[in-house]
C-alpha atoms as a PDB file:
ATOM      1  CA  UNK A   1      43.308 -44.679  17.825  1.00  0.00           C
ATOM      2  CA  UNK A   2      45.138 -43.683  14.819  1.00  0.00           C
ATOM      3  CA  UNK A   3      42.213 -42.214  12.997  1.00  0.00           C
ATOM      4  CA  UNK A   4      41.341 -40.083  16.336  1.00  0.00           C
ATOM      5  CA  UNK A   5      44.629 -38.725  16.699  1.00  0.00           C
ATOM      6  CA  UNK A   6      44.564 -37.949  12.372  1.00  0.00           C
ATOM      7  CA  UNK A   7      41.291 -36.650  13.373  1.00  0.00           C
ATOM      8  CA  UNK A   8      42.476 -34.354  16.371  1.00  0.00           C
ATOM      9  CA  UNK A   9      45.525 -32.572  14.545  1.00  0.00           C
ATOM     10  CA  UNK A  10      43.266 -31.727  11.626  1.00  0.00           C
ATOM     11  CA  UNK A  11      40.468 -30.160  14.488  1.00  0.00           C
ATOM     12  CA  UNK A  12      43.450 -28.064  16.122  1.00  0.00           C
ATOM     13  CA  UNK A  13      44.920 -26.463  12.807  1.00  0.00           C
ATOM     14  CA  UNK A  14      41.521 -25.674  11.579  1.00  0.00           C
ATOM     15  CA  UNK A  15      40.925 -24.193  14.462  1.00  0.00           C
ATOM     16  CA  UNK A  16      43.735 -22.285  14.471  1.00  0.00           C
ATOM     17  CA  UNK A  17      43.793 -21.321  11.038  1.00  0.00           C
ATOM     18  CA  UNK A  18      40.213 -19.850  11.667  1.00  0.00           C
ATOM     19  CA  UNK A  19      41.911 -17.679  14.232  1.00  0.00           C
ATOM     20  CA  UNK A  20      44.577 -16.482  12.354  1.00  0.00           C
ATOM     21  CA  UNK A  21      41.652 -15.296   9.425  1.00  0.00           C
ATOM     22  CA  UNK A  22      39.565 -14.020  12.039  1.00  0.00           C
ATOM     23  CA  UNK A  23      42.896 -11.860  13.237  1.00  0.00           C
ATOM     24  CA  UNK A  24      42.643 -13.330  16.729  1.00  0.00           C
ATOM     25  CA  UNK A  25      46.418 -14.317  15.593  1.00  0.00           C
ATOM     26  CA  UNK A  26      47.653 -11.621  13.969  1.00  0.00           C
ATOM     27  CA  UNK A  27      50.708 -11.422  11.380  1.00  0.00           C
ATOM     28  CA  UNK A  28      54.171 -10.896  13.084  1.00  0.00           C
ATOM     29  CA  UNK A  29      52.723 -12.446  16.484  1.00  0.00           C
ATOM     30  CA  UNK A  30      54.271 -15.323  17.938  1.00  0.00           C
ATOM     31  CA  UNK A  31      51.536 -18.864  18.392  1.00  0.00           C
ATOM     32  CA  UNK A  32      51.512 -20.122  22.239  1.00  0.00           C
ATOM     33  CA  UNK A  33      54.328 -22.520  22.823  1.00  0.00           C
ATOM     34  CA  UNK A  34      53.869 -26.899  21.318  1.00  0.00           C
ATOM     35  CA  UNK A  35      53.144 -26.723  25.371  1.00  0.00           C
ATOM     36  CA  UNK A  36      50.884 -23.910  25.989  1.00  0.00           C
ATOM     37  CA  UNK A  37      48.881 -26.039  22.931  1.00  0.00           C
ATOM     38  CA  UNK A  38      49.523 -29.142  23.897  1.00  0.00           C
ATOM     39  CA  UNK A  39      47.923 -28.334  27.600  1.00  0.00           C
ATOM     40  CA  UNK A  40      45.273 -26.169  25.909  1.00  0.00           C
ATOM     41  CA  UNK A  41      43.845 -29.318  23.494  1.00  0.00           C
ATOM     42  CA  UNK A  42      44.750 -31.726  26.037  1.00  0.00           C
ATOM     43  CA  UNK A  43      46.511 -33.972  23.242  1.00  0.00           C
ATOM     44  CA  UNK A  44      50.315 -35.069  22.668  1.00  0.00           C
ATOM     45  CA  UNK A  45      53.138 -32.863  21.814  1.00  0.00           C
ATOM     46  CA  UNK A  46      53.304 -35.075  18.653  1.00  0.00           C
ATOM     47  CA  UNK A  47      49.538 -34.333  17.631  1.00  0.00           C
ATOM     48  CA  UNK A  48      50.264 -30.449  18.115  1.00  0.00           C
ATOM     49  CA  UNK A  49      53.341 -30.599  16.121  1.00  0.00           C
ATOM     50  CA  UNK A  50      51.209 -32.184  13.256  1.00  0.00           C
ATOM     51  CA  UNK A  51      49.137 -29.353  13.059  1.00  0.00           C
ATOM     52  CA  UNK A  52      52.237 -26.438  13.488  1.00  0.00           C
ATOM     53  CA  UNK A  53      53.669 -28.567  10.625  1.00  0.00           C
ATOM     54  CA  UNK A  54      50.601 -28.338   8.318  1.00  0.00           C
ATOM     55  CA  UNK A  55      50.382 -24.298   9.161  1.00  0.00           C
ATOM     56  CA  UNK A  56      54.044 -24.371   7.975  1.00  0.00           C
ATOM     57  CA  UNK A  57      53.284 -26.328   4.911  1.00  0.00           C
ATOM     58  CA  UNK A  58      50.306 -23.967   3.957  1.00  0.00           C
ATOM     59  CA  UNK A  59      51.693 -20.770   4.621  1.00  0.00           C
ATOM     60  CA  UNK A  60      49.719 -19.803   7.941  1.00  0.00           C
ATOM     61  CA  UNK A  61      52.939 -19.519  10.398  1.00  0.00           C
ATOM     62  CA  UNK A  62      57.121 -19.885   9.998  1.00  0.00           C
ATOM     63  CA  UNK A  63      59.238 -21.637  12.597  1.00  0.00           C
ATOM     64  CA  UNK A  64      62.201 -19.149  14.009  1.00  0.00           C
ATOM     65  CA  UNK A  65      64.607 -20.908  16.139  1.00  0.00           C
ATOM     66  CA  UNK A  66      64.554 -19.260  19.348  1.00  0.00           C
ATOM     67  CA  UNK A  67      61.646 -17.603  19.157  1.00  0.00           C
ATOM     68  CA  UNK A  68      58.803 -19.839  17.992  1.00  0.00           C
ATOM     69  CA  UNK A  69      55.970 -20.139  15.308  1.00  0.00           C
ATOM     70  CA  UNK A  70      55.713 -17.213  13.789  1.00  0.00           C
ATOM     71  CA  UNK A  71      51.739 -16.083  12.056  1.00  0.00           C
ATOM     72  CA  UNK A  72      52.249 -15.080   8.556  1.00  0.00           C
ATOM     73  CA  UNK A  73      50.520 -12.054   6.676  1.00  0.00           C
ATOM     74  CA  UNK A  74      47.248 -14.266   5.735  1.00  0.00           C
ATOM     75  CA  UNK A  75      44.715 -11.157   5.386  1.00  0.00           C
ATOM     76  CA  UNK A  76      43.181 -11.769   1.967  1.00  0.00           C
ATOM     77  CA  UNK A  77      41.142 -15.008   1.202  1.00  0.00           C
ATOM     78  CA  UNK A  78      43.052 -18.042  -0.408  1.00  0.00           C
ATOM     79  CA  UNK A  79      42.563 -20.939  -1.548  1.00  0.00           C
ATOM     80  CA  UNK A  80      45.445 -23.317  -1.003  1.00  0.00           C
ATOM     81  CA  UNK A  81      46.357 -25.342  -3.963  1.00  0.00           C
ATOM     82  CA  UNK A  82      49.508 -27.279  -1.729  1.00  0.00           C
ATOM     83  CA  UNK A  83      48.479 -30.397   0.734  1.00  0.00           C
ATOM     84  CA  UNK A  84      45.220 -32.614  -0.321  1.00  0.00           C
ATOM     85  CA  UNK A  85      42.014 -31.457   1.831  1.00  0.00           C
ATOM     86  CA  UNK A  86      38.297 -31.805   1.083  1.00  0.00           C
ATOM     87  CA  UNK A  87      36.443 -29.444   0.633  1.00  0.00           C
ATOM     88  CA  UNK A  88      34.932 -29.654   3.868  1.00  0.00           C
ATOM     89  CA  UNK A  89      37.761 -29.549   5.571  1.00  0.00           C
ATOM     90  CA  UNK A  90      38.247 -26.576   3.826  1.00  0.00           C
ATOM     91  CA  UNK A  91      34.978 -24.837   4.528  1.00  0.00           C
ATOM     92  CA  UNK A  92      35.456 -25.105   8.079  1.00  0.00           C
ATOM     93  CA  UNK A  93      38.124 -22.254   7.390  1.00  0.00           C
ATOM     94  CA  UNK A  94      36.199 -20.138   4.988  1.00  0.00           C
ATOM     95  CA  UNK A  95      33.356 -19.591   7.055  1.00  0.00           C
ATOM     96  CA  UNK A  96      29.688 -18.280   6.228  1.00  0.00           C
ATOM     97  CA  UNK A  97      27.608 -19.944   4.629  1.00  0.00           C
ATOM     98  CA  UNK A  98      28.573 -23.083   2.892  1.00  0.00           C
ATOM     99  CA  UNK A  99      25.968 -25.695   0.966  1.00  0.00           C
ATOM    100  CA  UNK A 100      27.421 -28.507  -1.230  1.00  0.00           C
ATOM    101  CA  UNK A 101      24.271 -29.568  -3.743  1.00  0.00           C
ATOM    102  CA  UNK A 102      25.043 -33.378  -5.627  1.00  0.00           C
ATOM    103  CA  UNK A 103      24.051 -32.379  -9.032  1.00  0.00           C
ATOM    104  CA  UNK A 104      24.842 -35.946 -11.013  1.00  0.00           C
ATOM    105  CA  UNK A 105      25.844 -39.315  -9.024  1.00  0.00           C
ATOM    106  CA  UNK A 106      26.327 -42.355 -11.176  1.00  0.00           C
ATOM    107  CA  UNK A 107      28.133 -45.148 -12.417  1.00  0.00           C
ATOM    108  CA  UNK A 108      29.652 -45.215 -15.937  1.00  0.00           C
ATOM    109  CA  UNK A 109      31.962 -47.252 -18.317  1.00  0.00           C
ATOM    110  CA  UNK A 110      34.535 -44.502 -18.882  1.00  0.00           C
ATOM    111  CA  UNK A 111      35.683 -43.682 -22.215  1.00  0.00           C
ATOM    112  CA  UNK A 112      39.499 -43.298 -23.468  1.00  0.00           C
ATOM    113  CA  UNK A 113      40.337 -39.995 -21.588  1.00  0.00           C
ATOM    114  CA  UNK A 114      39.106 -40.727 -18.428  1.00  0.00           C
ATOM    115  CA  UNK A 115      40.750 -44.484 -18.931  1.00  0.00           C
ATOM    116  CA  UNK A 116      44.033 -42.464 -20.028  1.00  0.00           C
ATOM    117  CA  UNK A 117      43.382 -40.013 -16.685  1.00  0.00           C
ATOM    118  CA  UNK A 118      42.747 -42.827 -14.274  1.00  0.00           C
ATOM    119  CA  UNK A 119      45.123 -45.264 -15.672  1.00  0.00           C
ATOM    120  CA  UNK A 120      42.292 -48.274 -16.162  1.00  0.00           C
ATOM    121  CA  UNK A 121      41.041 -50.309 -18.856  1.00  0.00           C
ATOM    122  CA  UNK A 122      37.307 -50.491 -19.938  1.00  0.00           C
ATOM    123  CA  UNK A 123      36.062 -53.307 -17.554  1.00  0.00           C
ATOM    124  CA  UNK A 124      36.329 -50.788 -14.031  1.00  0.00           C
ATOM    125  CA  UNK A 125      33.311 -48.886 -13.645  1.00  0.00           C
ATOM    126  CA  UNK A 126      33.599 -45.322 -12.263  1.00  0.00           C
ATOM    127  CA  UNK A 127      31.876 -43.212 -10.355  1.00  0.00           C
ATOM    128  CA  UNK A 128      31.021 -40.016 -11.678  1.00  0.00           C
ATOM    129  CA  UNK A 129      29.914 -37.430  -9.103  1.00  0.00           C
ATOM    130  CA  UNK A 130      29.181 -33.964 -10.017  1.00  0.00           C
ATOM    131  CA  UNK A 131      28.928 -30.869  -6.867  1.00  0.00           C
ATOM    132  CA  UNK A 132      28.249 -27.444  -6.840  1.00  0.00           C
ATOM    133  CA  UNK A 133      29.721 -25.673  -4.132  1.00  0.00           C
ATOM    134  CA  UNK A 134      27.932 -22.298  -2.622  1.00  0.00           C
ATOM    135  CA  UNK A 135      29.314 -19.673  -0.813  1.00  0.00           C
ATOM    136  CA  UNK A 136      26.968 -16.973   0.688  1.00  0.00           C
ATOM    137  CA  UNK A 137      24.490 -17.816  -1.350  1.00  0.00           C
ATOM    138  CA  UNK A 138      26.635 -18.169  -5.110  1.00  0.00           C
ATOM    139  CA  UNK A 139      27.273 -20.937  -6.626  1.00  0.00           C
ATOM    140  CA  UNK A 140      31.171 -20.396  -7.235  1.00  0.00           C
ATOM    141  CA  UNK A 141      33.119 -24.012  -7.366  1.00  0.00           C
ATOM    142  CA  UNK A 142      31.999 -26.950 -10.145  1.00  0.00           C
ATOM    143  CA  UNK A 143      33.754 -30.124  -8.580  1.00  0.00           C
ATOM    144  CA  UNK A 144      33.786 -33.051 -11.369  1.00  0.00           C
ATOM    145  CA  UNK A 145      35.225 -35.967  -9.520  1.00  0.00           C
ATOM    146  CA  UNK A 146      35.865 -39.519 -11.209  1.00  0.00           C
ATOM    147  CA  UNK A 147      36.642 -42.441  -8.885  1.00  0.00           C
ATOM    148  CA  UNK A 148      37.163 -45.902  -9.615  1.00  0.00           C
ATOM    149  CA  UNK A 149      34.439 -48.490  -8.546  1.00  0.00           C
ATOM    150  CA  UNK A 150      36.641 -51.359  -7.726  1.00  0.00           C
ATOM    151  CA  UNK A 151      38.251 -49.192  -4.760  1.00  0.00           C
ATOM    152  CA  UNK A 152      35.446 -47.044  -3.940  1.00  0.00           C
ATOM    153  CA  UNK A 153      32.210 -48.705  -3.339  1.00  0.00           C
ATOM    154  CA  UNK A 154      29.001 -48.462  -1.656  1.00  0.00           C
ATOM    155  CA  UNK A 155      29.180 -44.195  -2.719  1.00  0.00           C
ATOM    156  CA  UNK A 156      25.876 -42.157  -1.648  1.00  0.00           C
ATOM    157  CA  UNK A 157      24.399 -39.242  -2.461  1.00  0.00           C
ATOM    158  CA  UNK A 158      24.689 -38.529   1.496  1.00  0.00           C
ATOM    159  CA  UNK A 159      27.942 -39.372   1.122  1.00  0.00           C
ATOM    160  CA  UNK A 160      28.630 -36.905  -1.265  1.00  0.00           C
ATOM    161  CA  UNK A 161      26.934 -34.091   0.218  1.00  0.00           C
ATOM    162  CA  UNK A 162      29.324 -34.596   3.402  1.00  0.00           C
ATOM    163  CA  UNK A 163      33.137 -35.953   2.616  1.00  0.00           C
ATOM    164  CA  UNK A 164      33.589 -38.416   0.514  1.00  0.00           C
ATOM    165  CA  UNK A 165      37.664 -38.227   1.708  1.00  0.00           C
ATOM    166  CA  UNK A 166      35.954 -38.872   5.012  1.00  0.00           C
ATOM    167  CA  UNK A 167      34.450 -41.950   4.288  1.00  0.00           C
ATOM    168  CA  UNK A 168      37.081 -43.459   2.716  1.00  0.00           C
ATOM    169  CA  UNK A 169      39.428 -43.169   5.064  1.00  0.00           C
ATOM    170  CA  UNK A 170      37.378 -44.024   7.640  1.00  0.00           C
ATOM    171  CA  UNK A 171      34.445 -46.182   6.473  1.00  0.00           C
ATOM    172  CA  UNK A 172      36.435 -48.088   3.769  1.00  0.00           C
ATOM    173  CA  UNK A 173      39.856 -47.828   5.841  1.00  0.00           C
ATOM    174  CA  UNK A 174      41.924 -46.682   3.083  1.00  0.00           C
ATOM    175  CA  UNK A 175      44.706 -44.278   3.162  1.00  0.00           C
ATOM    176  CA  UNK A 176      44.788 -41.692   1.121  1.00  0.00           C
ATOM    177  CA  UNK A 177      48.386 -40.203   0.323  1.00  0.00           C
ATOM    178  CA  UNK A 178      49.521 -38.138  -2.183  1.00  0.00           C
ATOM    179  CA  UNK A 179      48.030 -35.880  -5.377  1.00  0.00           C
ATOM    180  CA  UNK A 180      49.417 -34.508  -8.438  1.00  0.00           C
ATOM    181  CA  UNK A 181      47.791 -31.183  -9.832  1.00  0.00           C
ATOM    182  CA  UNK A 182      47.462 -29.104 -12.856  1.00  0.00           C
ATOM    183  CA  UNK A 183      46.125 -25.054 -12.814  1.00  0.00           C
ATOM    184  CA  UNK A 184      44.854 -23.811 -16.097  1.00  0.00           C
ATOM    185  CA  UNK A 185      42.537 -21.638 -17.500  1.00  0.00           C
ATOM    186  CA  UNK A 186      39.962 -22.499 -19.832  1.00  0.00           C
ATOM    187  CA  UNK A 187      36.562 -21.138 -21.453  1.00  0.00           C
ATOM    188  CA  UNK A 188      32.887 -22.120 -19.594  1.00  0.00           C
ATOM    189  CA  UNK A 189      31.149 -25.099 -20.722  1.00  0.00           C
ATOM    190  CA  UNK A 190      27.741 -25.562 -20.908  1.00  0.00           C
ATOM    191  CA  UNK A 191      27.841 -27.187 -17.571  1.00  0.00           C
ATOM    192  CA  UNK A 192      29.804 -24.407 -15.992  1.00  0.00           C
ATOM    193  CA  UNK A 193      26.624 -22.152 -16.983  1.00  0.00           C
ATOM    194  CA  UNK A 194      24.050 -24.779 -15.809  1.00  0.00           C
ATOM    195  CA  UNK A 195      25.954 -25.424 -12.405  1.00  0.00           C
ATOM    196  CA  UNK A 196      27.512 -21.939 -11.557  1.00  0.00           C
ATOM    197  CA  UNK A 197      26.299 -18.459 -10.876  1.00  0.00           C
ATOM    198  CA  UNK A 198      28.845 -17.170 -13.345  1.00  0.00           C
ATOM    199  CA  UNK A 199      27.932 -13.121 -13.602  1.00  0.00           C
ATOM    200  CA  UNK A 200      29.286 -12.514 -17.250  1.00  0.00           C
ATOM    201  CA  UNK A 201      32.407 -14.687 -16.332  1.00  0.00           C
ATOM    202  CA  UNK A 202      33.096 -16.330 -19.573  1.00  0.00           C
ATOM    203  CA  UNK A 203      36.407 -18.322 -18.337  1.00  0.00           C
ATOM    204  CA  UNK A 204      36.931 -20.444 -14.755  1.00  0.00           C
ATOM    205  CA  UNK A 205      40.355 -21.921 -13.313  1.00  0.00           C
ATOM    206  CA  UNK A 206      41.076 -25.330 -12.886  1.00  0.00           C
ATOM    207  CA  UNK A 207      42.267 -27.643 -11.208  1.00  0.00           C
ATOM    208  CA  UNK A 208      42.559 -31.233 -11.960  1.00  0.00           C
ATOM    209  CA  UNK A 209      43.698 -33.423  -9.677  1.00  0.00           C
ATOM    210  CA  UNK A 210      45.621 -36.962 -10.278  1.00  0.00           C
ATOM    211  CA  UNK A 211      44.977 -38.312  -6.264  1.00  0.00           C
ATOM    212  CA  UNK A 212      47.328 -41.460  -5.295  1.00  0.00           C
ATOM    213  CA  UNK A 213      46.157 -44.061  -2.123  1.00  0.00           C
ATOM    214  CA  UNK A 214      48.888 -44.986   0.131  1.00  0.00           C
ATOM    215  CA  UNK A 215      50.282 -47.810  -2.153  1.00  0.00           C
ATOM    216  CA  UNK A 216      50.351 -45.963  -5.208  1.00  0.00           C
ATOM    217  CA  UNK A 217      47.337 -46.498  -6.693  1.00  0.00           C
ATOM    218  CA  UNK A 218      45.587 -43.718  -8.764  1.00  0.00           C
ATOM    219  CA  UNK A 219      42.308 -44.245  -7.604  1.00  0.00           C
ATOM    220  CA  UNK A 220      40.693 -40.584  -8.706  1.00  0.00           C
ATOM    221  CA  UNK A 221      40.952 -37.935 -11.233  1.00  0.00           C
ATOM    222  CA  UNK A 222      39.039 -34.630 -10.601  1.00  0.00           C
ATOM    223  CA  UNK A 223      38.357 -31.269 -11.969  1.00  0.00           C
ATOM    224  CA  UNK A 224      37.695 -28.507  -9.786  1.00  0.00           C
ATOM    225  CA  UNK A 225      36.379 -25.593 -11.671  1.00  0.00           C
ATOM    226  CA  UNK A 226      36.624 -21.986  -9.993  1.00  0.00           C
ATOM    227  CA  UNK A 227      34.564 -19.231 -10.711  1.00  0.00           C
ATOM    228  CA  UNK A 228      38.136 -16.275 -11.728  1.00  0.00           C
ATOM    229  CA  UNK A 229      36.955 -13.419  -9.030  1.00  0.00           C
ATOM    230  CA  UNK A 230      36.195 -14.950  -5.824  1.00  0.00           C
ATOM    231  CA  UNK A 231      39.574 -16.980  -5.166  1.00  0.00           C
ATOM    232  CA  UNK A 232      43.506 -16.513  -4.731  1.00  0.00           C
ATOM    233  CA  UNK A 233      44.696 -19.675  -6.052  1.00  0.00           C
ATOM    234  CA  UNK A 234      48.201 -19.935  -3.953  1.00  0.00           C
ATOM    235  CA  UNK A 235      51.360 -22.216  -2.896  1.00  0.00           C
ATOM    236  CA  UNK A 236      54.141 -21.746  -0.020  1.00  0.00           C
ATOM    237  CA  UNK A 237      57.213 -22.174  -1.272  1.00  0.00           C
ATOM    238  CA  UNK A 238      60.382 -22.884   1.179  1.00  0.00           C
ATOM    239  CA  UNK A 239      63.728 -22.997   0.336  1.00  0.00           C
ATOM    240  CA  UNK A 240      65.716 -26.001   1.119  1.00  0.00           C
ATOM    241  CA  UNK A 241      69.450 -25.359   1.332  1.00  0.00           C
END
């Protein structure tokens, strides 16, 4: 029942952030009432405050007391780098056409940086999974992705291709809480050039990703390497007084 109701507040803000990019929502106009939503998705006021919250936390809408949730100016095409969502939760709101291709899946012993970024000694096996991610037809996101074996087993190359977020939290029942991240930019690799549809680009952004389960466990360490031209790479800051 839990899962569902995770499930259900993620369906209803994608939903409406697709709206808001689509301008059915426009910016300065007010979102129907936690009631006119809550009748709408026929769900609990809790579920539909879970999803306002989310739009608030990625800089979609802005609470005004008296008046309601508020759509913010969202006209040019971002790509959050607050909250922790896969990418396919994330393509749902781009749009177009969208085709994640497994280019490496397999099992290593990792060596002293990826022990140092994981936080593991020699003996844990991880898996190293390697996607390209293509957007109307160009190949414009590398994702490297290191998880550890001992958590994550039983990994697929279906899996991969779909959410592998997905099926761990609800295939292997484990909670996935919190990430720490890091934006730089840095040169193309050799890889960049064999995975991505670069067009002269000779630098990407990334961003690597320290991801934390529920208990506190770093259980992944990923790179997610962005062709420079096609993304916005933004946060929503609020002040807290």
């Amino acid at each position: 029942m839990v899962k569902n109701m995770q499930n259900k507040f993620l369906t209803i803000y994608n939903e409406l952030v697709r709206r808001i990019q689509r301008g059915e929502y426009y910016a300065g106009e007010v979102l129907p009432s936690e009631h006119e939503l809550k009748e709408a998705y026929d769900t609990s006021r809790e579920t539909i405050r879970k999803a306002l919250n989310l739009l608030v936390q990625n800089g979609y809408i802005h609470k005004v007391r008296g008046k309601g949730s508020v759509v913010l100016d969202h006209s040019k095409f971002e790509f959050p780098v607050s909250g922790l969502t896969s990418f396919k939760e994330l393509s749902e709101q781009f749009g177009g056409d969208i085709r994640t291709t497994v280019e490496q899946l397999f099992l290593s012993v990792p060596g002293e940086e990826l022990q140092k970024a994981l936080g593991c000694e020699d003996d844990i096996r991880v898996w190293n999974v390697i996607r390209s991610r293509e957007i109307n037809g160009e190949r414009i996101i590398l994702d490297k992705d290191y998880l550890r074996q001992d958590y994550i087993k039983g990994l697929t190359k279906e899996i991969a291709e779909q959410s592998i977020y997905e099926y761990i939290e609800e295939e292997l029942g484990l909670e996935i809480s919190f990430a720490k991240k890091q934006i730089v930019v840095e040169r193309t690799t050799e890889e960049d050039e064999r995975y991505l549809d670069l067009q002269e680009h000779n630098q990407v952004v990334v961003i690597r990703s320290y991801v934390y389960l529920s208990d506190a466990t770093l259980f992944q360490y990923t790179e997610s390497r962005h062709r420079p031209d096609k993304f916005q790479f933004v946060d929503f800051a609020r002040r807290v007084k």
